[in-house]
Protein backbone atom coordinates (compact mmCIF):
# COMPACT_ATOMS: atom_id res chain seq x y z
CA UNK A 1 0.00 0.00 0.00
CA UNK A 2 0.91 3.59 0.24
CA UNK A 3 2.76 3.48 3.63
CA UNK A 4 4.67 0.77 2.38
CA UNK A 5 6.05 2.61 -0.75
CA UNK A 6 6.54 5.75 1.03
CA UNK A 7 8.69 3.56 3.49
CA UNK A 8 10.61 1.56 0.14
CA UNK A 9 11.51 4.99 -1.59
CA UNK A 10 13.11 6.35 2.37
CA UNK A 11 14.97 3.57 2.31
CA UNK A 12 15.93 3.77 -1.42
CA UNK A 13 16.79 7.16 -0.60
CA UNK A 14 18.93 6.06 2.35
CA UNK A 15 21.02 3.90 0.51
CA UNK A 16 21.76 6.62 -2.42
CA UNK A 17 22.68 8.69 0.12
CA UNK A 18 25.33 6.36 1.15
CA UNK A 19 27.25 4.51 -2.03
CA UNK A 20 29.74 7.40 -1.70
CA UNK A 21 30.67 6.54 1.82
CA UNK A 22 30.70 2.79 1.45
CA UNK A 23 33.10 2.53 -1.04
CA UNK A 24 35.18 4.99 0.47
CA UNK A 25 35.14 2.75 3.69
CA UNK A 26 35.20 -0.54 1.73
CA UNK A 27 38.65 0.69 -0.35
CA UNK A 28 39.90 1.17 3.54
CA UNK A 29 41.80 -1.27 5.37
CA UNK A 30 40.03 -4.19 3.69
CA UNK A 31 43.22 -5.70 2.44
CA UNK A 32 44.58 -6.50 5.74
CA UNK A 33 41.00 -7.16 7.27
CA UNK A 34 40.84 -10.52 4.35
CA UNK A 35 43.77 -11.44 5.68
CA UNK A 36 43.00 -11.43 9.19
CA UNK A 37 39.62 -13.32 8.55
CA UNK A 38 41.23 -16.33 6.80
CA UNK A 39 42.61 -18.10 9.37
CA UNK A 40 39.89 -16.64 11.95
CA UNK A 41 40.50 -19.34 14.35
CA UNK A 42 43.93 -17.15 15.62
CA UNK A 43 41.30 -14.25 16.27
CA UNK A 44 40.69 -13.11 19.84
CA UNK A 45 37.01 -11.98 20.90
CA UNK A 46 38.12 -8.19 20.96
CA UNK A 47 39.52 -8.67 17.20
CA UNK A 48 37.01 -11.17 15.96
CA UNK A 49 33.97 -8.48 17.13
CA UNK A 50 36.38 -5.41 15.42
CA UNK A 51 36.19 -7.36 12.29
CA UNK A 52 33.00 -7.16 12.31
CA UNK A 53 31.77 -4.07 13.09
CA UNK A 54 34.35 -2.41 10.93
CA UNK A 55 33.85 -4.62 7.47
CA UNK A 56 30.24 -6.12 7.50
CA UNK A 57 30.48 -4.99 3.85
CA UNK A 58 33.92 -7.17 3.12
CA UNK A 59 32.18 -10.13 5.13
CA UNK A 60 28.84 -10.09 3.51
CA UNK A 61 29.63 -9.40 0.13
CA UNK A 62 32.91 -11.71 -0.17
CA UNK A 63 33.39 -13.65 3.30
CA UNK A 64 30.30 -14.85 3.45
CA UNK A 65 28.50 -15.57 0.25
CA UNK A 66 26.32 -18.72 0.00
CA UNK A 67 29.00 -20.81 -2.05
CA UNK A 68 31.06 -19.91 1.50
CA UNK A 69 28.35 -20.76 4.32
CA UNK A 70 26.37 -24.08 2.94
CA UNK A 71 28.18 -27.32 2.95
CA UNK A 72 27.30 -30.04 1.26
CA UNK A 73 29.99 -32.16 3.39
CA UNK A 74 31.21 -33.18 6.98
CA UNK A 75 33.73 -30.52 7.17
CA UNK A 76 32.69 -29.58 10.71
CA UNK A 77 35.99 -27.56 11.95
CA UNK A 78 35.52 -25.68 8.66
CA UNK A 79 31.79 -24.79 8.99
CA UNK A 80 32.70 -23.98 13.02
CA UNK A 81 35.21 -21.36 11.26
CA UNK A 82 32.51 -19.53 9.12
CA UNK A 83 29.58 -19.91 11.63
CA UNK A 84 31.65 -17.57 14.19
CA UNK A 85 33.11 -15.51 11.46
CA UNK A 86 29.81 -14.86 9.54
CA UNK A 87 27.32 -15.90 12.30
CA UNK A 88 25.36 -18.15 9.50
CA UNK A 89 26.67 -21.78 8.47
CA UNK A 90 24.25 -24.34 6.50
CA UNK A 91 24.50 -28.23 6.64
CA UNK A 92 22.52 -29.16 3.40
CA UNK A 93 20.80 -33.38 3.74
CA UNK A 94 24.27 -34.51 2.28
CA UNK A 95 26.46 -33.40 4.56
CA UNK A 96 24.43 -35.31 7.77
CA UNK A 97 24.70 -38.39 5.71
CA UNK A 98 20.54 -38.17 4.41
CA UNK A 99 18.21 -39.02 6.59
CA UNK A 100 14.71 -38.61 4.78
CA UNK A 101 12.66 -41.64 6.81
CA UNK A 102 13.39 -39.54 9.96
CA UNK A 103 12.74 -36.08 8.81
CA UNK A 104 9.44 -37.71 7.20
CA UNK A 105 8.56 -39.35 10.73
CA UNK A 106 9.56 -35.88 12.27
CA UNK A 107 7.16 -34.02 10.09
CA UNK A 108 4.47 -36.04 10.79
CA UNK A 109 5.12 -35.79 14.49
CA UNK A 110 5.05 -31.93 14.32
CA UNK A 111 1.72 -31.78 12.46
CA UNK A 112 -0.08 -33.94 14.64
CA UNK A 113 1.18 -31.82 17.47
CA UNK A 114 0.20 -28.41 15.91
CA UNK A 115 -3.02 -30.09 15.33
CA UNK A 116 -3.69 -31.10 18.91
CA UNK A 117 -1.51 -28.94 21.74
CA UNK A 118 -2.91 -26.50 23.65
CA UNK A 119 -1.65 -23.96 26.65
CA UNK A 120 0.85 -24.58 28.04
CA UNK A 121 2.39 -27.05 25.93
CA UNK A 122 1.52 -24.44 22.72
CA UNK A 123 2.96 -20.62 23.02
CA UNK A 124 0.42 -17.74 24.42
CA UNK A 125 -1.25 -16.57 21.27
CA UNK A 126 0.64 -13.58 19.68
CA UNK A 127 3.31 -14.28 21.91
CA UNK A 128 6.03 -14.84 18.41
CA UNK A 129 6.71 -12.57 16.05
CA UNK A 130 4.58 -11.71 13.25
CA UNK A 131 1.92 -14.91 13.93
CA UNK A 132 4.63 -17.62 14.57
CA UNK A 133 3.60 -20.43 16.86
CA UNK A 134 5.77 -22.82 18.90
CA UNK A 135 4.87 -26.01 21.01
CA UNK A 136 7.00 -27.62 23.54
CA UNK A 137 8.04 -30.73 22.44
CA UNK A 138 5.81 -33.59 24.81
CA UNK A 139 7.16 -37.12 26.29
CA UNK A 140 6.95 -39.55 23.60
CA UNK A 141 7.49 -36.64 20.96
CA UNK A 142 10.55 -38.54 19.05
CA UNK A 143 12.66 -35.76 20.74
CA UNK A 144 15.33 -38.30 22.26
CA UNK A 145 15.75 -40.47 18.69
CA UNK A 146 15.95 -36.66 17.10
CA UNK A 147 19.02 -35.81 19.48
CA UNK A 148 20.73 -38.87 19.32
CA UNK A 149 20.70 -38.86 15.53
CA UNK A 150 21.84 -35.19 15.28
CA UNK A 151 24.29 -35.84 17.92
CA UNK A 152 25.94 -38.48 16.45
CA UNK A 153 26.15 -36.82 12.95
CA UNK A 154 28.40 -33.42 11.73
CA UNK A 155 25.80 -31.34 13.31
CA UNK A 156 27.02 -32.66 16.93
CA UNK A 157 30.53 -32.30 15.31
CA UNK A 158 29.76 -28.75 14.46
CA UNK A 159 28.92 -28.01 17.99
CA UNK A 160 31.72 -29.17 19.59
CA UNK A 161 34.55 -27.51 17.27
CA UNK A 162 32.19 -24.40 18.08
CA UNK A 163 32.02 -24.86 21.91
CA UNK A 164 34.10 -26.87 22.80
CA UNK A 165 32.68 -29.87 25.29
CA UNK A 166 29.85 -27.67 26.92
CA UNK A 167 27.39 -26.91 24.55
CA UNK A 168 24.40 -26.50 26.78
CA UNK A 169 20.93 -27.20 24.98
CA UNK A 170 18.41 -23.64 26.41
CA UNK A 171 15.47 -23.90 24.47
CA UNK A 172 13.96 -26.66 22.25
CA UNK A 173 11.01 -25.97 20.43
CA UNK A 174 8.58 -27.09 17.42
CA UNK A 175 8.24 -24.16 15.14
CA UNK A 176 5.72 -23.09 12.56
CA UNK A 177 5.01 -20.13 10.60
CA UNK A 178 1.10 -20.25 9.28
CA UNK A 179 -0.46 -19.68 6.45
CA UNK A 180 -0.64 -15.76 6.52
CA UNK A 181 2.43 -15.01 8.41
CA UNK A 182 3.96 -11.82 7.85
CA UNK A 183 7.44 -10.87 7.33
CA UNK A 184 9.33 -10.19 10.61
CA UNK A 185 11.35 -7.33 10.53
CA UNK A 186 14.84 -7.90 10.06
CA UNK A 187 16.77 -8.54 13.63
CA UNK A 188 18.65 -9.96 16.40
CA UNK A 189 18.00 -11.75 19.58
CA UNK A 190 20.68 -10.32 21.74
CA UNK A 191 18.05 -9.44 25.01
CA UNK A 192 17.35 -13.02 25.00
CA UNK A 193 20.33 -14.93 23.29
CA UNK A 194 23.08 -12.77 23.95
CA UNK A 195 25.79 -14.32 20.99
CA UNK A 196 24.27 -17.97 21.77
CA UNK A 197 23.46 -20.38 18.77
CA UNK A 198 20.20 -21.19 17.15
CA UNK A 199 19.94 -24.03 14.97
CA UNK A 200 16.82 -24.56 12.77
CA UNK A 201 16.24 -28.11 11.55
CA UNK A 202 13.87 -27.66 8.50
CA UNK A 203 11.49 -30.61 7.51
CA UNK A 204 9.90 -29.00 4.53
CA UNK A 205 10.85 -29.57 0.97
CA UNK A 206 9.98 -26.48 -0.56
CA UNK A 207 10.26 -27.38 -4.14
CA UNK A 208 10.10 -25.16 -6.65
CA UNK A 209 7.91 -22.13 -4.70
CA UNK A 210 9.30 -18.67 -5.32
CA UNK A 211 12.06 -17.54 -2.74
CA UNK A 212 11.26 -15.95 1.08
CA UNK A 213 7.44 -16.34 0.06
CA UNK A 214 6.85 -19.21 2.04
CA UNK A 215 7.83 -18.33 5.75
CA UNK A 216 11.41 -19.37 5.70
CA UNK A 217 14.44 -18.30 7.74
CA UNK A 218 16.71 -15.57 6.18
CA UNK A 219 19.51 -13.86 7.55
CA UNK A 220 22.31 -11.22 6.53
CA UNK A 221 25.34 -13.27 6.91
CA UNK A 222 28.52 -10.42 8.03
CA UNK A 223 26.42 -8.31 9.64
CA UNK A 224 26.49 -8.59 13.71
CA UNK A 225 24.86 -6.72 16.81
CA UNK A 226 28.09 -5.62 18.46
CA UNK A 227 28.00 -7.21 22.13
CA UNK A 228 27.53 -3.57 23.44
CA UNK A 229 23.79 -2.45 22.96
CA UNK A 230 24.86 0.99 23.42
CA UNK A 231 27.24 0.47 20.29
CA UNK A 232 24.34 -1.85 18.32
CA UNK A 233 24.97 -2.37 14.89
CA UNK A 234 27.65 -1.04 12.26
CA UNK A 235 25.93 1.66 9.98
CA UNK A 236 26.23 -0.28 7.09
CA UNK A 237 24.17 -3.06 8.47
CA UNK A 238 21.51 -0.79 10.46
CA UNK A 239 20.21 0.82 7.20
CA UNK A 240 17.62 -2.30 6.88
CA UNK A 241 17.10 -3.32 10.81
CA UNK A 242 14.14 -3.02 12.08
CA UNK A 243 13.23 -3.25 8.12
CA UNK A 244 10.70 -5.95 7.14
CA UNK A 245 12.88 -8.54 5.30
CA UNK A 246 10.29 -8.22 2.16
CA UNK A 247 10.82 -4.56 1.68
CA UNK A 248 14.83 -4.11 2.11
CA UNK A 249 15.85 -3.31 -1.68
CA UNK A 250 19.34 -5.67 -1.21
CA UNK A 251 20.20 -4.77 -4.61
CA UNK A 252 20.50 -1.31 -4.14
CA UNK A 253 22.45 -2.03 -1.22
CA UNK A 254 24.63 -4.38 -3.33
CA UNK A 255 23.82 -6.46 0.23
CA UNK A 256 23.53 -10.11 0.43
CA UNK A 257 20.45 -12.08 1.63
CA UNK A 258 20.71 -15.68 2.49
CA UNK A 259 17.22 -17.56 2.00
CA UNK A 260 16.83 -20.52 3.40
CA UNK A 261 17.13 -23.56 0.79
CA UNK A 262 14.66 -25.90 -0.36
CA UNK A 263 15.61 -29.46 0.83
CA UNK A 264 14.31 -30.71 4.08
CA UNK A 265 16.55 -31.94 6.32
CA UNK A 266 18.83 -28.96 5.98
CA UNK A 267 20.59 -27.70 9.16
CA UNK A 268 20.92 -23.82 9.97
CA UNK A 269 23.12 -22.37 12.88
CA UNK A 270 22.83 -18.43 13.32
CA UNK A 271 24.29 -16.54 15.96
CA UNK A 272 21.42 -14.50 17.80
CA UNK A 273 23.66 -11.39 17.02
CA UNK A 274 23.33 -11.39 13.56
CA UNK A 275 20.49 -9.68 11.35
CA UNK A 276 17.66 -12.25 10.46
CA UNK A 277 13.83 -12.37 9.93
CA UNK A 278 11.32 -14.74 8.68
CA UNK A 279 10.06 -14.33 5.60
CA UNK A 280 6.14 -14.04 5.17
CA UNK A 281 3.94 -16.94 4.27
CA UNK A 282 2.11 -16.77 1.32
CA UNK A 283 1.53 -20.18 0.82
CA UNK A 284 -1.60 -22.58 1.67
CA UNK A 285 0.59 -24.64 4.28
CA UNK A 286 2.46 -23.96 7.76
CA UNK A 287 6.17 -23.51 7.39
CA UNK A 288 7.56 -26.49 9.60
CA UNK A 289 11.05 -26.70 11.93
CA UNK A 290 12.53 -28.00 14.85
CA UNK A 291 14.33 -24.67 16.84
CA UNK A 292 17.13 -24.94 19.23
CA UNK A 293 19.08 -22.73 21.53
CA UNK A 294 22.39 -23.71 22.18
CA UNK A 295 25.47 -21.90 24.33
CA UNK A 296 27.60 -22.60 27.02
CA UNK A 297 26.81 -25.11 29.98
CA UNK A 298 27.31 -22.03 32.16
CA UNK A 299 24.34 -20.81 31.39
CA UNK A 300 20.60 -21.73 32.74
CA UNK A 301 18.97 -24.69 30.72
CA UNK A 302 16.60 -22.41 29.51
CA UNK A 303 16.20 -19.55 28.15
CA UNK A 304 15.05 -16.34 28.98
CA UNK A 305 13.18 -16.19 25.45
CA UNK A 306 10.99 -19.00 26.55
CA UNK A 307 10.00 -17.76 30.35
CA UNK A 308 8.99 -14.66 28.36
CA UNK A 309 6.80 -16.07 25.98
CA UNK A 310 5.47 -18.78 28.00
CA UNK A 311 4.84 -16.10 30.58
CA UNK A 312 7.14 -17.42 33.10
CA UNK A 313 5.02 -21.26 33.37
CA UNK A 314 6.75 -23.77 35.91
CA UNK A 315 5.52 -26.80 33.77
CA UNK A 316 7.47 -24.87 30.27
CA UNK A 317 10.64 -24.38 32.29
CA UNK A 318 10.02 -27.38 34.00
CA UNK A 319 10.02 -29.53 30.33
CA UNK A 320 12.47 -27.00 28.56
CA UNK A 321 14.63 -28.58 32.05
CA UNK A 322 13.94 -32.53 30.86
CA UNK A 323 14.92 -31.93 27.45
CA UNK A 324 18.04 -30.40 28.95
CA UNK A 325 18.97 -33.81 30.54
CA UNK A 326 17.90 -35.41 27.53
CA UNK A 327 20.35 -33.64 25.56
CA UNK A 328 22.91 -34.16 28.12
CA UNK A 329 22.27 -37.62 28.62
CA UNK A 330 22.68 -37.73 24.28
CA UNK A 331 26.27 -35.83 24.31
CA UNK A 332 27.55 -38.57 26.95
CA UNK A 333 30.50 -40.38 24.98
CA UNK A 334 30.03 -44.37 24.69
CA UNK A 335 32.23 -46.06 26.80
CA UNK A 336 34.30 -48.55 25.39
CA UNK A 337 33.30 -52.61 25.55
CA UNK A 338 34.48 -54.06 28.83
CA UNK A 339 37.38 -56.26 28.34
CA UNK A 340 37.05 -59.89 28.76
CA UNK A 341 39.20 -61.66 30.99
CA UNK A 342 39.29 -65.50 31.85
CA UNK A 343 41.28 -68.14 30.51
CA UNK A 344 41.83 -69.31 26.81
CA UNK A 345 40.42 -73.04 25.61
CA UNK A 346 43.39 -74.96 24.98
């Protein structure tokens, strides 16, 4: 409508404004910031966040294209690299070895819930952004075969070169955006994730529909909150926060958007500190996914986002606590077989 174009043409007119000063900032120091963010892995925290805030453009546009953050193989130290240098990294069905009778199992198990759960085991209404709904996942809801498997594949791998040995699991949630949704505005989740991981485990195959029209997950890869919320974002990237993800004209930026692919059974890790939205949903079915929270085991098993938008409910934190152990329980290494002893027939 005409809010909407009134709103396009500001921002058109905010990114004219600024082609002079991005190439002046993009022709300096980027030389020597490449270099740096090749081997990132010898970057401290202090550099690492410098990077970013002072070349979003360098990461986004170069760093960070798609060819750089999906894999289509195991390489888990490598995709640990990229996720903390571009705060997006995608394991596409090939690289967790295929596993299409689970994710069709999984679906199935998510529908039936959507169709049934009620408060509290299904979010306070309007409590997600832009119409999203979530359900915690119930006993019996395939949650333990679902860890195990992902545990036990590169996505487990993933976490560990990322963490280390205490990757703590915060929040664990069945997602859907409905029929309807709007596009979320494009964000972070620093008041409630604070730099932690989200991974969403998508069990739709999308096909052939048209792009970021059917509720899915995209994200600005490069282009980071700075851990200071009095600093926020570089200027580069806050031209489109706060933006609905349908109406940012990325071209005219020369900006890149990362849409979530079309295979089910892809994996996607985001930092909460990078720009992302959900796209709206014009299509005639519910955009499906399995969302998790993941960051150190210092912190609580669960997350402030869910004791806000389950309004603080004993029996959520209580169950966002048992998947906790659950996931726990799944990370515990296999002990070797117990050696035999006794003597040998002779």
């Amino acid at each position: 409508g005409r809010n909407v174009d009134e709103r396009r043409d500001k921002i058109v007119g905010q990114a004219d404004n600024m082609i002079l000063g991005q190439v002046l900032l993009l022709a300096v120091g980027d030389h020597h910031a490449k270099l740096l963010a090749e081997d990132v892995s010898k970057l401290d925290e202090r550099s690492l966040t410098n990077l970013r805030f002072h070349h979003p453009q360098l990461l986004n546009r170069e760093l960070c294209s798609d060819h750089a953050i999906v894999y289509h193989k195991p390489q888990v130290a490598e995709a640990a690299a990229t996720l903390r240098k571009c705060g997006v990294v995608v394991l596409e069905p090939s690289a967790l070895g295929e596993l299409p009778a689970l994710i069709e199992a999984t679906n199935a198990s998510i529908q039936s819930a959507f169709n049934t759960a009620r408060w509290p085991e299904r979010s306070r209404p309007n409590s997600m952004r832009n119409g999203r709904e979530a359900i915690i996942p119930s006993r019996g809801s395939m949650m333990d075969e679902i860890f195990r498997t992902m545990l036990t594949s590169p996505f487990g791998g993933l976490l560990h070169a990322y963490f280390g040995a205490d990757a703590n699991l915060q929040s664990c949630l069945f997602w859907a955006g409905p029929p309807g949704s709007s596009a979320q505005d494009l964000h972070t989740d620093g008041e409630f994730g604070g730099g932690d991981i989200l991974v969403f485990w998508t069990i739709d195959d999308l096909g052939d529909a048209p792009a970021c029209q059917n509720g899915e997950f995209a994200a600005i890869p490069g282009c980071f909150n700075h851990v200071s919320d009095s600093i926020g974002s570089p200027p580069w990237c806050e031209q489109v926060e706060d933006v609905p993800v349908d109406e940012v004209p990325f071209d005219k930026f020369k900006m890149h958007r990362f849409v979530q692919s079309r295979r089910a059974g892809t994996v996607i890790f985001y930092n909460s500190q990078v720009l992302h939205a959900g796209c709206p949903n014009h299509s005639a079915r519910s955009k499906l996914a399995i969302s998790l929270q993941i960051g150190p085991s210092s912190t609580l098993p669960q997350s402030d986002f869910v004791a806000d938008a389950w309004a603080g409910n004993t029996w959520a934190i209580s169950e966002m606590e048992r998947l906790n152990r659950m996931w726990v329980e799944a990370t515990k290494p296999t002990p070797p077989p117990a050696a035999t002893t006794g003597t040998s027939c002779k």
